[in-house]
Protein backbone atom coordinates (compact mmCIF):
# COMPACT_ATOMS: atom_id res chain seq x y z
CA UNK A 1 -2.87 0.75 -41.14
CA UNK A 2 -2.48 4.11 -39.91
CA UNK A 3 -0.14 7.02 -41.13
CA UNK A 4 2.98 7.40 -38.94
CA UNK A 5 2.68 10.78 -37.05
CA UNK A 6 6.11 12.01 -35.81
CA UNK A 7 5.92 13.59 -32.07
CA UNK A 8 9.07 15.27 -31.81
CA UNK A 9 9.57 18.15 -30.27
CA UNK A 10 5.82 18.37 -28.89
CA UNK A 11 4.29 18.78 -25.55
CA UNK A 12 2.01 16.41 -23.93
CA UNK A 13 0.88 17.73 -20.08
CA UNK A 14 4.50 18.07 -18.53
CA UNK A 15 6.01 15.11 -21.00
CA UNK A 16 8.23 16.59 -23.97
CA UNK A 17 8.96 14.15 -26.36
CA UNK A 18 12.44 13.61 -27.50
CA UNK A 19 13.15 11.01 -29.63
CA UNK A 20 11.13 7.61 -31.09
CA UNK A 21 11.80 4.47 -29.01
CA UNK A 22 11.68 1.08 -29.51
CA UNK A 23 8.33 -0.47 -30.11
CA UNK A 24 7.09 -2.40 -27.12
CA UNK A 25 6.32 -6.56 -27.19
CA UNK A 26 2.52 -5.46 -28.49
CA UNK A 27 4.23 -3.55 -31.09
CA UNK A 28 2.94 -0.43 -30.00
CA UNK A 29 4.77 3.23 -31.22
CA UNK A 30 6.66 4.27 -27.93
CA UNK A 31 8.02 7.90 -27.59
CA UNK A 32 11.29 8.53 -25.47
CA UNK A 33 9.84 11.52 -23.36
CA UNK A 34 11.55 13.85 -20.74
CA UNK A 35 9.14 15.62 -18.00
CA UNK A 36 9.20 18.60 -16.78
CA UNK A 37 10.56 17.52 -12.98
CA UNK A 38 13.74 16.14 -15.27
CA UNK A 39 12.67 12.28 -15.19
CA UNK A 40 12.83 10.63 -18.50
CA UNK A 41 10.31 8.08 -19.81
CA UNK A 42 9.09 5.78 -22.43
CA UNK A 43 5.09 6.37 -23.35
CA UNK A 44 2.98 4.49 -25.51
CA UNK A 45 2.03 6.70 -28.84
CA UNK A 46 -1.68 6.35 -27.95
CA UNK A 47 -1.37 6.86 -24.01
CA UNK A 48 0.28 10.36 -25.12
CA UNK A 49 -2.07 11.68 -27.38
CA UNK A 50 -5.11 10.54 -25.85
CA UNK A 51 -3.94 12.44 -22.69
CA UNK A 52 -3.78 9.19 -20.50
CA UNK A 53 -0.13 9.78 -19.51
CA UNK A 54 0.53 13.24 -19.10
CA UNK A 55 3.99 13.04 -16.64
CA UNK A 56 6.38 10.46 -15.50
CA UNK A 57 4.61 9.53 -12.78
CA UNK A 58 5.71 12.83 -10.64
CA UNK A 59 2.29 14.53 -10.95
CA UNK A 60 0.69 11.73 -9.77
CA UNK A 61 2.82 11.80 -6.50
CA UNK A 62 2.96 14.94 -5.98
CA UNK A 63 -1.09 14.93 -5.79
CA UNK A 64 -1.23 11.81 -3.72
CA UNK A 65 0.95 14.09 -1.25
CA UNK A 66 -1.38 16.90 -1.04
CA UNK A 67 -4.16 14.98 -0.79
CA UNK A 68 -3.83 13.47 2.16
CA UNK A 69 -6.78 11.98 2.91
CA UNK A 70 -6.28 9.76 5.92
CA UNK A 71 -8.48 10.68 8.68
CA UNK A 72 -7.45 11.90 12.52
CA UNK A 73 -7.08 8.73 14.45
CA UNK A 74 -5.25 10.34 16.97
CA UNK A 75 -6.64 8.75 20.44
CA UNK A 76 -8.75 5.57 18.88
CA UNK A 77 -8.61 2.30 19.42
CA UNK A 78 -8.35 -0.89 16.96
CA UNK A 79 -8.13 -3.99 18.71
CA UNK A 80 -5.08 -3.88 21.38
CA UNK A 81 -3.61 -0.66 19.82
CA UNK A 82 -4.24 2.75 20.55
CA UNK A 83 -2.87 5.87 17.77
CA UNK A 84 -0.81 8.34 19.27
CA UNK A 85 0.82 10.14 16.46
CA UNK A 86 1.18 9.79 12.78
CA UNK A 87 3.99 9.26 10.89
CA UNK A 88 5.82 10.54 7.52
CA UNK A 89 3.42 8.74 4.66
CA UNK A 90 4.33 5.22 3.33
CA UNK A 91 6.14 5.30 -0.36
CA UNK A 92 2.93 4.02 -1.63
CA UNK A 93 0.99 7.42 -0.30
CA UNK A 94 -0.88 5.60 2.92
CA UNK A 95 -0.80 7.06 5.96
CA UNK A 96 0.96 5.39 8.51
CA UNK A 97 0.78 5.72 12.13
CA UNK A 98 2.40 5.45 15.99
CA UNK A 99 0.10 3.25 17.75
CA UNK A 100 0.81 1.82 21.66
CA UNK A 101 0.10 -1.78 22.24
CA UNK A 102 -1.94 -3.18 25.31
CA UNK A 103 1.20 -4.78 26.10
CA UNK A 104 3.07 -1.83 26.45
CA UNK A 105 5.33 -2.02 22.72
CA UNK A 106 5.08 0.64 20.39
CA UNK A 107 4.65 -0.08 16.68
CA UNK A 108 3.35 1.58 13.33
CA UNK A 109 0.85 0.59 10.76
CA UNK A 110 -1.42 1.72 7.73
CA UNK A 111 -4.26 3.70 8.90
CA UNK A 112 -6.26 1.05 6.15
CA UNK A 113 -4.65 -1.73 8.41
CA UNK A 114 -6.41 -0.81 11.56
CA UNK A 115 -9.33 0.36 10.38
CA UNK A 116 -10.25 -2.74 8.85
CA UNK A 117 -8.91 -4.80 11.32
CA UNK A 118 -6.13 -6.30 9.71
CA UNK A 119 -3.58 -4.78 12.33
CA UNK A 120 -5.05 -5.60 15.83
CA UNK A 121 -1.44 -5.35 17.83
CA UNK A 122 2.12 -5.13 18.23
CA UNK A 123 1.81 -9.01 16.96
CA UNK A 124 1.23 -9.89 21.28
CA UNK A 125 -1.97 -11.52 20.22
CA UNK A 126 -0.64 -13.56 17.67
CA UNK A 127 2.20 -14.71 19.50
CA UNK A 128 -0.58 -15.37 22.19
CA UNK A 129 -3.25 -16.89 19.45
CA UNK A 130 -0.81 -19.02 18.31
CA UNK A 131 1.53 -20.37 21.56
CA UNK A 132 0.64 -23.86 22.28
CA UNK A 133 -0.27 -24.73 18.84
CA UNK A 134 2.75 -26.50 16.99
CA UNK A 135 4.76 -25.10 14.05
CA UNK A 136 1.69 -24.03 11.71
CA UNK A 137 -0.86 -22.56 14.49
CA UNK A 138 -4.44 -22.03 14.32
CA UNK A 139 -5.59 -23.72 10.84
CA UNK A 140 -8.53 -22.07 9.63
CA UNK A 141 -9.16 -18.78 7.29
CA UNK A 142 -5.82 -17.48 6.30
CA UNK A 143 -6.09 -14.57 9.10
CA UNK A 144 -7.16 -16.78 11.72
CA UNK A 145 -10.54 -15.71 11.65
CA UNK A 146 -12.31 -16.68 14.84
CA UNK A 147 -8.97 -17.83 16.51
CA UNK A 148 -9.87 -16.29 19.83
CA UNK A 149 -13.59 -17.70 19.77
CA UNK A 150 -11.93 -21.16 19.70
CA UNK A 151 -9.22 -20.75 21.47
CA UNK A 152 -8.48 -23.03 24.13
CA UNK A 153 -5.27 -22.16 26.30
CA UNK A 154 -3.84 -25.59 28.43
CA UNK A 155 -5.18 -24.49 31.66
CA UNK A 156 -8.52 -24.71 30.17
CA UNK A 157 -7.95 -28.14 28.40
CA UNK A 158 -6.96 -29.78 31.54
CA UNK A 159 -10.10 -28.25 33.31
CA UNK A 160 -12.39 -29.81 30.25
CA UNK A 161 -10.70 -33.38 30.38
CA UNK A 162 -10.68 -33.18 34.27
C-alpha cells in the first residue's frame, strides 16, 4: 500500500487543491480542488498528479471554442436543405447551422448531421416517407434506409393492381 501524500495547498495546471474529499465508490483518494476560472471540483488523486485533469472542465471549453473546426457550408446542399448561415455553436461545441428546406421551412442542424446524411430536411420527407403507412411507418433499418427506393405512394398502388 502506498504512503499517503497530502496535496494541499499545491497547483496542478489551473486546479488548486483545497481540502481532501471523500473517497469515491472505487475507493480512490479524491482532492476538493478550486480552478482558476472560480469553479470548484472533486479530482481523483492519480488523475491530478499524472496531469490527466488539469482544470474543471473550463480549459477544455474554452479550446473547443477557439477551435472551431466546422467547415464553410455556406451555399451546399444535403438532401432537401440548402445552408445559408451558421449559427451560435451547440453546448456540446458542434457547429450548428440555418439551412432552407425544398419546401420552403427554415430549420437548423449539426453540420455532422448533414454531412453524413442524417439530416436530409425540415422533416417534409419524412412526413412524406412515412404518410400512408399506419402508426409505425416504413419498417426496415432504424433510419429508414432505402425508404424512398421502395416507396410506393397510393396513386401508384392502384396503377400496379389496375
Amino acid at each position: 500500500m502506498s504512503k499517503f501524500e497530502d496535496l494541499t495547498g499545491r497547483r496542478f495546471g489551473r486546479l488548486t487543491v483545497i481540502s481532501r474529499a471523500r473517497n469515491d465508490c472505487t475507493n480512490s483518494i479524491q482532492w476538493a480542488c478550486e480552478c482558476a476560472c472560480g469553479r470548484k471540483a472533486v479530482v481523483k488523486a492519480g488523475n491530478l498528479k499524472s496531469g490527466h485533469t488539469g482544470s474543471c472542465g473550463c480549459l477544455k471549453r474554452a479550446n473547443a471554442a477557439s477551435m472551431n473546426h466546422a467547415p464553410n457550408m455556406l451555399g451546399h446542399r444535403f438532401g432537401r436543405l440548402t445552408v445559408i448561415g451558421q449559427e451560435p455553436s451547440a453546448p456540446s461545441g458542434h457547429a450548428i447551422w440555418r439551412c432552407r428546406c425544398d419546401c420552403g421551412k427554415e430549420t437548423v442542424a449539426q453540420g455532422g448531421h448533414l454531412r453524413n446524411g442524417d439530416t436530409v430536411s425540415c422533416g417534409c420527407a419524412k412526413a412524406k416517407n412515412y404518410r400512408g403507412r399506419g402508426r409505425r411507418g416504413f419498417k426496415g433499418s432504424a433510419k429508414g434506409l432505402f425508404a424512398d427506393e421502395f416507396a410506393v405512394s397510393l396513386d401508384d398502388l392502384e396503377e400496379i393492381s389496375g
